[in-house]
Every structure is written in structure tokens, then in C-alpha cells.
N, C-alpha and C. Protein backbone atom coordinates (compact mmCIF):
# COMPACT_ATOMS: atom_id res chain seq x y z
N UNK A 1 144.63 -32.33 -15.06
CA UNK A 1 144.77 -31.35 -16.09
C UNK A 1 143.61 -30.36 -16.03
N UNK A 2 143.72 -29.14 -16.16
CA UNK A 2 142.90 -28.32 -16.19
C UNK A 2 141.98 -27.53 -17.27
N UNK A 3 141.09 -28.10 -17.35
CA UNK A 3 140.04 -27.41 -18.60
C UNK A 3 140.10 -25.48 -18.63
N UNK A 4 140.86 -25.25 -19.78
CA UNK A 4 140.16 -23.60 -19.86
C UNK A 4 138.74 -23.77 -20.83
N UNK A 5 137.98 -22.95 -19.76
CA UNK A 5 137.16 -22.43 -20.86
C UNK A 5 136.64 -21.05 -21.32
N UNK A 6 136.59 -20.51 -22.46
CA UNK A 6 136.85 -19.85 -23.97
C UNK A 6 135.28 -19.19 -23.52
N UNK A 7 134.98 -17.84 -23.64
CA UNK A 7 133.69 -17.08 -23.94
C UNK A 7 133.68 -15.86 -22.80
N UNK A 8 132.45 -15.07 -23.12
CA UNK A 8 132.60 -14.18 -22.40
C UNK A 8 131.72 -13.97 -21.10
N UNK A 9 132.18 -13.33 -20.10
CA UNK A 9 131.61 -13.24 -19.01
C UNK A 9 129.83 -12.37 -19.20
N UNK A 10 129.26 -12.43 -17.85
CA UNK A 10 128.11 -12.18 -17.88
C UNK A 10 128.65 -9.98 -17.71
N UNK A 11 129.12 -10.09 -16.90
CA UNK A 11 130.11 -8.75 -16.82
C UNK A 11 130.53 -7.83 -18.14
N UNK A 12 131.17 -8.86 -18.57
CA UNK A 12 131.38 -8.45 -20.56
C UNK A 12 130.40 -7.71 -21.45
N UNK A 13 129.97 -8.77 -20.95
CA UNK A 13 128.60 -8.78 -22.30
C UNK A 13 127.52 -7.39 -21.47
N UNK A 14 127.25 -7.10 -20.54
CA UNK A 14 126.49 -6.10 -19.79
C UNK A 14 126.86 -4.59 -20.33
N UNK A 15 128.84 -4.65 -19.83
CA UNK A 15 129.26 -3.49 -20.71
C UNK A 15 129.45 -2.93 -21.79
N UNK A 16 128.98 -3.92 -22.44
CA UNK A 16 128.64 -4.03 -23.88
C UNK A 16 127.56 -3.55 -24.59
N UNK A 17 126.29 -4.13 -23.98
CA UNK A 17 125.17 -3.58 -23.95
C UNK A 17 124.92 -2.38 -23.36
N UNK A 18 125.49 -1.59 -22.57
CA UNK A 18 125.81 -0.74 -21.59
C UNK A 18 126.34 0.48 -22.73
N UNK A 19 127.44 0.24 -23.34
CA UNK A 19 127.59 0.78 -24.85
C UNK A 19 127.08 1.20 -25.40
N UNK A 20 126.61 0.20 -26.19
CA UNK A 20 125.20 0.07 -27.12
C UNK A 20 124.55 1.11 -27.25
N UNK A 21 123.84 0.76 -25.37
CA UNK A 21 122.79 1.75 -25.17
C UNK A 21 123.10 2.58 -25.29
N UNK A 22 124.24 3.53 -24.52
CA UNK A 22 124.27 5.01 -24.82
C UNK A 22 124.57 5.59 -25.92
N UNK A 23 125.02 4.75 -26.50
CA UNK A 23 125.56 5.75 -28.21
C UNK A 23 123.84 5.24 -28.74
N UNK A 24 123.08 4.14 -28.65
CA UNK A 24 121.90 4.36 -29.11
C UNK A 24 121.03 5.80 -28.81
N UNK A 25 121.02 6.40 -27.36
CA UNK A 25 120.76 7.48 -26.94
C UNK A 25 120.96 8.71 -27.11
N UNK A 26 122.28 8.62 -27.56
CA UNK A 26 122.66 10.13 -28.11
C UNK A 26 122.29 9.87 -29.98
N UNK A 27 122.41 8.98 -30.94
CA UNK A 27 121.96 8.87 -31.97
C UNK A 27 120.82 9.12 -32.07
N UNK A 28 119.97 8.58 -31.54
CA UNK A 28 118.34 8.24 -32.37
C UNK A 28 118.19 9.34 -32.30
N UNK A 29 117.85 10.57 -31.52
CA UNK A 29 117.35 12.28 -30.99
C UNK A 29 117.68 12.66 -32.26
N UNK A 30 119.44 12.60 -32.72
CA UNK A 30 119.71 13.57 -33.96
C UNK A 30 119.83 12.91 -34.71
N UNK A 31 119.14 11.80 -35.12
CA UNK A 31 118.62 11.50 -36.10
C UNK A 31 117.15 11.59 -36.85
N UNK A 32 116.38 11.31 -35.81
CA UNK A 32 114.77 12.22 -35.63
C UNK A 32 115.01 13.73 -35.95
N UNK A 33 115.72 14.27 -35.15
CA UNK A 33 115.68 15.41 -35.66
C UNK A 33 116.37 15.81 -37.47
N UNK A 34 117.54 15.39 -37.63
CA UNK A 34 117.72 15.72 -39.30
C UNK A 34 116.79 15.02 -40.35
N UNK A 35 115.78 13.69 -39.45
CA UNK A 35 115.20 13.82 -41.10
C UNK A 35 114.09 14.78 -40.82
N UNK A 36 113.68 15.18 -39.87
CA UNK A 36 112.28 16.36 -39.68
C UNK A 36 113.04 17.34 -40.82
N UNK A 37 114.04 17.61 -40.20
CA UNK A 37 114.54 18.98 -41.17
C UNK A 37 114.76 18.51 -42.61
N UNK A 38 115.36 17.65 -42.72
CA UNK A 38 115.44 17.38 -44.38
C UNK A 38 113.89 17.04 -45.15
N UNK A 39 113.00 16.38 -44.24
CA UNK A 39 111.67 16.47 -44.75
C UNK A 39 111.47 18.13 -44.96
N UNK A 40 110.98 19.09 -43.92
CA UNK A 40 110.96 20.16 -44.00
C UNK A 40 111.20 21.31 -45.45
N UNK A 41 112.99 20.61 -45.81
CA UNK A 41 113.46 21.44 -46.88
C UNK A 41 113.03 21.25 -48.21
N UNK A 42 112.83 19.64 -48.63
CA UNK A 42 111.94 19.01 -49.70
C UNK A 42 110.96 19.45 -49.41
N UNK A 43 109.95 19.70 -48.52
CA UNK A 43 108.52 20.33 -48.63
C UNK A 43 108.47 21.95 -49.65
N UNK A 44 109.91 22.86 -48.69
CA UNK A 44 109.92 24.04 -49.02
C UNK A 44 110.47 23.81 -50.59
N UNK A 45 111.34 23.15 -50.97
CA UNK A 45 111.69 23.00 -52.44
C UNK A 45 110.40 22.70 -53.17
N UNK A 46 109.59 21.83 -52.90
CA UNK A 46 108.61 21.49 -53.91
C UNK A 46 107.40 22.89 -53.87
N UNK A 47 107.26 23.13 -52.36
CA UNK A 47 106.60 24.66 -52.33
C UNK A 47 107.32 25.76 -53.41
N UNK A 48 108.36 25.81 -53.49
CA UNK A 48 108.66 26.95 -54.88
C UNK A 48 109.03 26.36 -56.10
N UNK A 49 109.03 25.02 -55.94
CA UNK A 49 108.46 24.36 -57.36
C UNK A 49 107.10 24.85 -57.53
N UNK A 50 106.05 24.63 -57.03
CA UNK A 50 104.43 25.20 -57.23
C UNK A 50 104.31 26.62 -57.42
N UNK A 51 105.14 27.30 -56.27
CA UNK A 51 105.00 28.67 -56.64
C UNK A 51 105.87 29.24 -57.90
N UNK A 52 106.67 29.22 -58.43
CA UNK A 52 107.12 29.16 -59.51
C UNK A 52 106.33 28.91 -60.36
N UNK A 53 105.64 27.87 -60.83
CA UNK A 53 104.67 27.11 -61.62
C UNK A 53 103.48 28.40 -61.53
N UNK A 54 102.77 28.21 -60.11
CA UNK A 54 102.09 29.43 -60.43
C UNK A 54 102.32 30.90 -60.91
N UNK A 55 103.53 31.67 -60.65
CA UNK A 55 103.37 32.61 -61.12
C UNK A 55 103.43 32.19 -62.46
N UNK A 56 103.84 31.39 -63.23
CA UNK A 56 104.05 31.56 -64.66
C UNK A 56 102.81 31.31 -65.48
N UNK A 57 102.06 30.66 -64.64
CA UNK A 57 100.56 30.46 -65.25
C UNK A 57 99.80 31.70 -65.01
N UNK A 58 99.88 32.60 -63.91
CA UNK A 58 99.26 33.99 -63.43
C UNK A 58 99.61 34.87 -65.15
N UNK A 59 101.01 34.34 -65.40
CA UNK A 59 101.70 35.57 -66.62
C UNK A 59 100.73 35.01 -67.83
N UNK A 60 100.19 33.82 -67.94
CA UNK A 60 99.93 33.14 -69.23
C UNK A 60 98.38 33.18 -69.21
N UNK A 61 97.76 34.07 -67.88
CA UNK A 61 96.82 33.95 -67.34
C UNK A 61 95.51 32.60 -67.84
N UNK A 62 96.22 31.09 -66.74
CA UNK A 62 95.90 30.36 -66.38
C UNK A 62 95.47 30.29 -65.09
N UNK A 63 94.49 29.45 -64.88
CA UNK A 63 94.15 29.36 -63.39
C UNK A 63 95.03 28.61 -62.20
N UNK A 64 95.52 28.94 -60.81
CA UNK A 64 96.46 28.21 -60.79
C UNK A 64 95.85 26.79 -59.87
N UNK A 65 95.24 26.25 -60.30
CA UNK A 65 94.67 25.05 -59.35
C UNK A 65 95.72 23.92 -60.01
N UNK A 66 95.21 23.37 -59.18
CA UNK A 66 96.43 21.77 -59.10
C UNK A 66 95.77 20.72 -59.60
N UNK A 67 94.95 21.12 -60.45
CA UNK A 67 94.42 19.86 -61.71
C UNK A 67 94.87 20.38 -63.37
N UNK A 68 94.57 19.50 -64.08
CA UNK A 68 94.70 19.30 -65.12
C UNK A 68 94.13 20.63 -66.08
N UNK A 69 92.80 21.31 -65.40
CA UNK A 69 93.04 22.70 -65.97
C UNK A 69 93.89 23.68 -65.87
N UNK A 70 94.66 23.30 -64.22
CA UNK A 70 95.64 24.44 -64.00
C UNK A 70 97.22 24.18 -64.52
N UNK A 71 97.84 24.11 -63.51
CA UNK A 71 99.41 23.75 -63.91
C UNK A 71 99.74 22.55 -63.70
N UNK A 72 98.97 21.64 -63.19
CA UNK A 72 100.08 20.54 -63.02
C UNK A 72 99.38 19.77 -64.37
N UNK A 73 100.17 18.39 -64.84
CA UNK A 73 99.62 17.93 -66.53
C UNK A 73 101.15 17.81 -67.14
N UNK A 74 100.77 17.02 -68.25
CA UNK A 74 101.96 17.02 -68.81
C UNK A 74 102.04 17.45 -70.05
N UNK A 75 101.23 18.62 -69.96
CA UNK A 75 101.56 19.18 -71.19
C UNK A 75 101.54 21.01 -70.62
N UNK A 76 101.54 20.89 -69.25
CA UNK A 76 101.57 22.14 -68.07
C UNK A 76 102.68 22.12 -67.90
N UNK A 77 102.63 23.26 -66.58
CA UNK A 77 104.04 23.97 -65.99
C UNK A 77 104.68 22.69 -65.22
N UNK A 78 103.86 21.82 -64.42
CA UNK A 78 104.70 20.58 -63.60
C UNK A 78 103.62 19.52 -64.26
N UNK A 79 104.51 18.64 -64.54
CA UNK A 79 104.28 17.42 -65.19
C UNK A 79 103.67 16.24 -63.80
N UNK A 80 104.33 16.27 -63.11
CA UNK A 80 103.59 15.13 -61.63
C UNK A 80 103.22 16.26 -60.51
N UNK A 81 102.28 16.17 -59.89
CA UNK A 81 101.97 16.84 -58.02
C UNK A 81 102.65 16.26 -57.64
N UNK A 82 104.09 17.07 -56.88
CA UNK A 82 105.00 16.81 -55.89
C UNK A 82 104.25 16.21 -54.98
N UNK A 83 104.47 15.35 -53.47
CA UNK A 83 104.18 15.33 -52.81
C UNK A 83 104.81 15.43 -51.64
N UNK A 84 104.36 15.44 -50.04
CA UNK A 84 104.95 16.12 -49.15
C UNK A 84 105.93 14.60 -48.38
N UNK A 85 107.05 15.01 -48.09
CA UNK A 85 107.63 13.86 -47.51
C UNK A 85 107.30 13.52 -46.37
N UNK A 86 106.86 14.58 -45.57
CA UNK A 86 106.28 14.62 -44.21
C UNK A 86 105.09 13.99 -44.52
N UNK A 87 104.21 13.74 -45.38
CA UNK A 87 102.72 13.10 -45.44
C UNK A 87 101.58 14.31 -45.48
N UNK A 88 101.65 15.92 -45.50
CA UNK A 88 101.01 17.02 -45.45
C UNK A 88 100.63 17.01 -47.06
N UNK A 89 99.88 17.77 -47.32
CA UNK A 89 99.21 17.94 -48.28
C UNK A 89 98.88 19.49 -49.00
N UNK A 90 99.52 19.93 -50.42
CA UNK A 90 99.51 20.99 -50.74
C UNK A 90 98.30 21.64 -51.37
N UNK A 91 98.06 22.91 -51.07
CA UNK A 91 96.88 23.62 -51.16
C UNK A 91 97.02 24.71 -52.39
N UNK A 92 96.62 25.11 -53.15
CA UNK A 92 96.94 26.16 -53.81
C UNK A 92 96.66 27.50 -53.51
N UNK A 93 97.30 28.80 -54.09
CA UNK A 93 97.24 29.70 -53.60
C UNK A 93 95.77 30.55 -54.01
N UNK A 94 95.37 31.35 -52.59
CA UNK A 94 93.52 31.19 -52.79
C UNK A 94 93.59 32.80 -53.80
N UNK A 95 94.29 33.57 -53.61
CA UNK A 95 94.45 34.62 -53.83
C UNK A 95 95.56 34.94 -54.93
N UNK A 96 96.15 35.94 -55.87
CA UNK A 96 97.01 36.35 -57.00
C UNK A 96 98.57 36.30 -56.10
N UNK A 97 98.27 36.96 -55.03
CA UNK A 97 99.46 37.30 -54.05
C UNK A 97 99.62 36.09 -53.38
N UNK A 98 99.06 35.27 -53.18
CA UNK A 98 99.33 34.22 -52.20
C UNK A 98 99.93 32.99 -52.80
N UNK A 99 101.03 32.27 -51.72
CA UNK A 99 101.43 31.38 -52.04
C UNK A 99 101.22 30.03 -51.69
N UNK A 100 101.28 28.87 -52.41
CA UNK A 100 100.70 27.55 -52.34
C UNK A 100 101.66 27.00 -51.11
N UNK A 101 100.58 26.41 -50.04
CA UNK A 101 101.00 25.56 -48.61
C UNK A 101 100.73 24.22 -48.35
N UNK A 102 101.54 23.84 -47.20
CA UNK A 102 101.34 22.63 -47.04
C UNK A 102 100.76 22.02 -45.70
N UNK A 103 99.76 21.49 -45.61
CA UNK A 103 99.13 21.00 -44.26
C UNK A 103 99.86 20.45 -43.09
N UNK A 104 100.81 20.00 -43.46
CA UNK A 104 101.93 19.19 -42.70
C UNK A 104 102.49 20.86 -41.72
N UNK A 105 102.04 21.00 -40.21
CA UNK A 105 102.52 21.77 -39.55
C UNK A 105 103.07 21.44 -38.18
N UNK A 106 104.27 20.87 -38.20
CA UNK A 106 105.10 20.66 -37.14
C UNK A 106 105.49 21.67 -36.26
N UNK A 107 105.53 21.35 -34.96
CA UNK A 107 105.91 22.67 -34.28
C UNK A 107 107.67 22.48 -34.01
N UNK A 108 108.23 23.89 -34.79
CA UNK A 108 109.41 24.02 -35.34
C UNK A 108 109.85 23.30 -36.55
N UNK A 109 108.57 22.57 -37.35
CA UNK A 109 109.18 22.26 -38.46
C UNK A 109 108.08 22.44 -39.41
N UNK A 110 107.73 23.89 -39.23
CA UNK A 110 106.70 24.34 -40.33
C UNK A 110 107.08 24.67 -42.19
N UNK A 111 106.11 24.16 -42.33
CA UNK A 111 106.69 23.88 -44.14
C UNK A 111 105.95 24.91 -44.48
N UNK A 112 106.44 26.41 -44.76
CA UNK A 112 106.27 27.37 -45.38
C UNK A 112 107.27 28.28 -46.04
N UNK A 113 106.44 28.54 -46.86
CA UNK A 113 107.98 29.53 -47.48
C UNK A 113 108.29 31.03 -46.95
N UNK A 114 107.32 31.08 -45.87
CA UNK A 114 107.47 32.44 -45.45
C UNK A 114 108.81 32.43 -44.33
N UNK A 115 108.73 31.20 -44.02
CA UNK A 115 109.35 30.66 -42.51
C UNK A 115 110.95 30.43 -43.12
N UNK A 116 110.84 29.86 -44.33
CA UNK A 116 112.22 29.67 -45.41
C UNK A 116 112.77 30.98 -45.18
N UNK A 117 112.18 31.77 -45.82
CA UNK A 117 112.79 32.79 -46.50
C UNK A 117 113.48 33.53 -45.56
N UNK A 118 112.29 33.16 -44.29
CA UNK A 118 112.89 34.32 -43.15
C UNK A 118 114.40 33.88 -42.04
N UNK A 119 114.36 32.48 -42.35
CA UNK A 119 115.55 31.47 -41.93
C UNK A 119 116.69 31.77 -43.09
N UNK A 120 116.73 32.09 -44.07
CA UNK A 120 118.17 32.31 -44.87
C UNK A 120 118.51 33.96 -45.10
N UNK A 121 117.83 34.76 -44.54
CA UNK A 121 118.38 35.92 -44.41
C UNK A 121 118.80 36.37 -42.87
């Protein structure tokens, strides 16, 4: 009588892994890449959260620093300091005209609002 036996070849299992791998290969790239960009856009959102904040303290003529004398506080224009998802760090604006940035500078995934603005028109 003849024994079958039940499982998979060494062949099987290779093309399998073989699989795997390539859809691992084409995933991980655009996935690295959309969260850079979705980090990116939360940076630029919380950047005109601040700038917002500042001009309205410029109108109420407050100072716009990012302590408790300026706007951020909870009894201020922003109640918590956003922070950067990328791990960069926001600066306030040094000048009346200038707008508040973020240290976090990726090449092609610079968190500015100048770089925003100039990407949606």
C-alpha cells in the first residue's frame, strides 16, 4: 500500500516567498514616500495654524513668541505648541512680515509655507 504524503514542496514555498518579495518591493518605496508627504502636509497645516495665530496677535499687538507671553497658553490664540510629525522644530517669525518655520528640511519634503502655497497654484 502506498503512503501519500500531504505538504508543500521546497519549490512551493520559494515561489511564494518569491511573491512576497516583490510586492514587498514595490510597497515599502510608496509607502515611505506617502507618509513623508502626509508628514509634510500636517507640518504645513500646523505652520498656518501659527501663522494665523500670529497675525492675530500682530492685530492685538502681542508679541508673537511661542511662550506663554506670546500666543500659545490657554488663555491665548493656541492653547497646546503643535508639534512637527517629522520630529523638526518650529521657530517663530523673526520679523512682522515673516512667517513661523520648521527645522525639519527634507530634500523634496520641505515644510514651508512658501513651498505650499507655490504647489497649489
Amino acid at each position: 500500500m502506498k503512503r501519500m504524503l500531504k505538504g508543500f514542496t521546497l519549490v512551493e514555498i520559494m515561489i511564494v516567498v518569491a511573491i512576497i518579495a516583490i510586492l514587498a518591493a514595490v510597497a515599502i518605496p510608496n509607502f515611505i514616500r506617502y507618509r513623508k508627504t502626509s508628514q509634510m502636509n500636517a507640518c504645513v497645516s500646523n505652520l498656518k495654524q501659527l501663522q494665523a495665530a500670529c497675525e492675530q496677535a500682530r492685530m492685538n499687538n502681542i508679541p508673537t513668541t511661542f511662550d506663554s507671553a506670546g500666543i500659545i497658553g490657554t488663555d491665548k490664540y493656541i492653547k497646546v505648541m503643535p508639534t512637527c510629525p517629522a520630529g523638526g522644530s518650529y521657530t517663530p517669525p523673526a520679523a512682522d512680515t515673516d512667517d513661523p518655520t520648521c527645522s525639519s528640511q527634507e530634500s523634496g519634503y520641505e515644510h514651508t509655507l512658501n513651498k505650499a502655497a507655490a504647489a497649489t497654484t
